[in-house]
Protein backbone atom coordinates (compact mmCIF):
# COMPACT_ATOMS: atom_id res chain seq x y z
CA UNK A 1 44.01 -35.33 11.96
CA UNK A 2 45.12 -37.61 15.00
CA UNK A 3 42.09 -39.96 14.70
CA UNK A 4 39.21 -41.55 12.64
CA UNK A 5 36.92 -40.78 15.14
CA UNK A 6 37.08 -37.00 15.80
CA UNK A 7 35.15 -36.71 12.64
CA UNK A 8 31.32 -37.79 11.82
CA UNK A 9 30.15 -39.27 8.83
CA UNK A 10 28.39 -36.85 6.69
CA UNK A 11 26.93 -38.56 3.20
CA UNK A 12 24.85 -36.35 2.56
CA UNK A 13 25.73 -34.68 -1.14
CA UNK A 14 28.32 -36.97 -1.84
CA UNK A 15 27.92 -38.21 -5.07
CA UNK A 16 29.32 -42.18 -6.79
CA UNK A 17 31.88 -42.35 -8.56
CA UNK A 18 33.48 -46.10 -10.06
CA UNK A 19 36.92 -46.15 -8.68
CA UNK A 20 37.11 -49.40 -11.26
CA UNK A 21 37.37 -47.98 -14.22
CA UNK A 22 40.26 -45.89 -15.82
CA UNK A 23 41.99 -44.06 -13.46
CA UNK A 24 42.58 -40.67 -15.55
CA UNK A 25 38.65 -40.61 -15.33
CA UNK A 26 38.60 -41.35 -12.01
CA UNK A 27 40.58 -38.44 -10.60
CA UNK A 28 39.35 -36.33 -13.18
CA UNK A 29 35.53 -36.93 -11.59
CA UNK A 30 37.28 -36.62 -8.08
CA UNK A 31 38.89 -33.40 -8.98
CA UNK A 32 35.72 -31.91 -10.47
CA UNK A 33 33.29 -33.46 -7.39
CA UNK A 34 35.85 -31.67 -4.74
CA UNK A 35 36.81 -28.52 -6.17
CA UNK A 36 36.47 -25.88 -3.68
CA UNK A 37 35.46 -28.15 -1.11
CA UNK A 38 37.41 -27.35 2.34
CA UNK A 39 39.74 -30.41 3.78
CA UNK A 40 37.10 -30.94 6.25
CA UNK A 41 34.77 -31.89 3.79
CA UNK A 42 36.85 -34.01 1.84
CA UNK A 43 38.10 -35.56 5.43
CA UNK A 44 34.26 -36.21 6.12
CA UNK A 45 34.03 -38.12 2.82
CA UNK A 46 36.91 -40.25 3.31
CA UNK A 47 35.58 -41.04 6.70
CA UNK A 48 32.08 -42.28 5.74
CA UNK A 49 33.86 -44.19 2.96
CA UNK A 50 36.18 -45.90 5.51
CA UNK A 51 32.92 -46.69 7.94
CA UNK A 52 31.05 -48.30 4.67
CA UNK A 53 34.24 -50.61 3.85
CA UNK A 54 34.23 -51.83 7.58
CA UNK A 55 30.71 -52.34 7.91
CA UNK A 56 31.39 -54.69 4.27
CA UNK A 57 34.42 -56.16 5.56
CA UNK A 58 36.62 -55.32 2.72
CA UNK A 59 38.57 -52.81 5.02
CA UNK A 60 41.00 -53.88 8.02
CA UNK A 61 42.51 -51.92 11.17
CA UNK A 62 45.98 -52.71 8.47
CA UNK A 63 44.53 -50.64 5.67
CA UNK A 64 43.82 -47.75 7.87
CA UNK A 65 47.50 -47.98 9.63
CA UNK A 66 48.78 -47.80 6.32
CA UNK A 67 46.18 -45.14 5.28
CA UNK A 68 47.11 -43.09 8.33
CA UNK A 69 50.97 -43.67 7.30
């Protein structure tokens, strides 16, 4: 993946998960939301995520550089 943009946001399906609480659980409910789900898909998720953080302000052009990285 080159860019953000060459993907479309796609929430549909994608189900909440606290990323708060203990992280053991965390990737555990990750893990078991994601299983056999293709890169794409996961890509998708990670996408709309990134969109909803910028819309809130809690995510900068420096956290996706780094992201990217």
């Amino acid at each position: 993946m080159k860019d953000f943009s060459s993907f479309k946001s796609q929430e549909k399906g994608r189900e909440n998960i606290n990323f708060s609480g203990d992280p053991f659980e965390t990737f555990s409910k990750l893990s078991q939301t994601y299983e056999g789900k293709s890169a794409e898909d996961i890509m998708k998720v990670i996408i709309a995520e990134a969109e909803k953080s910028r819309r809130a302000g809690t995510l900068s052009d420096k956290d996706i550089d780094n992201f990217a990285s």
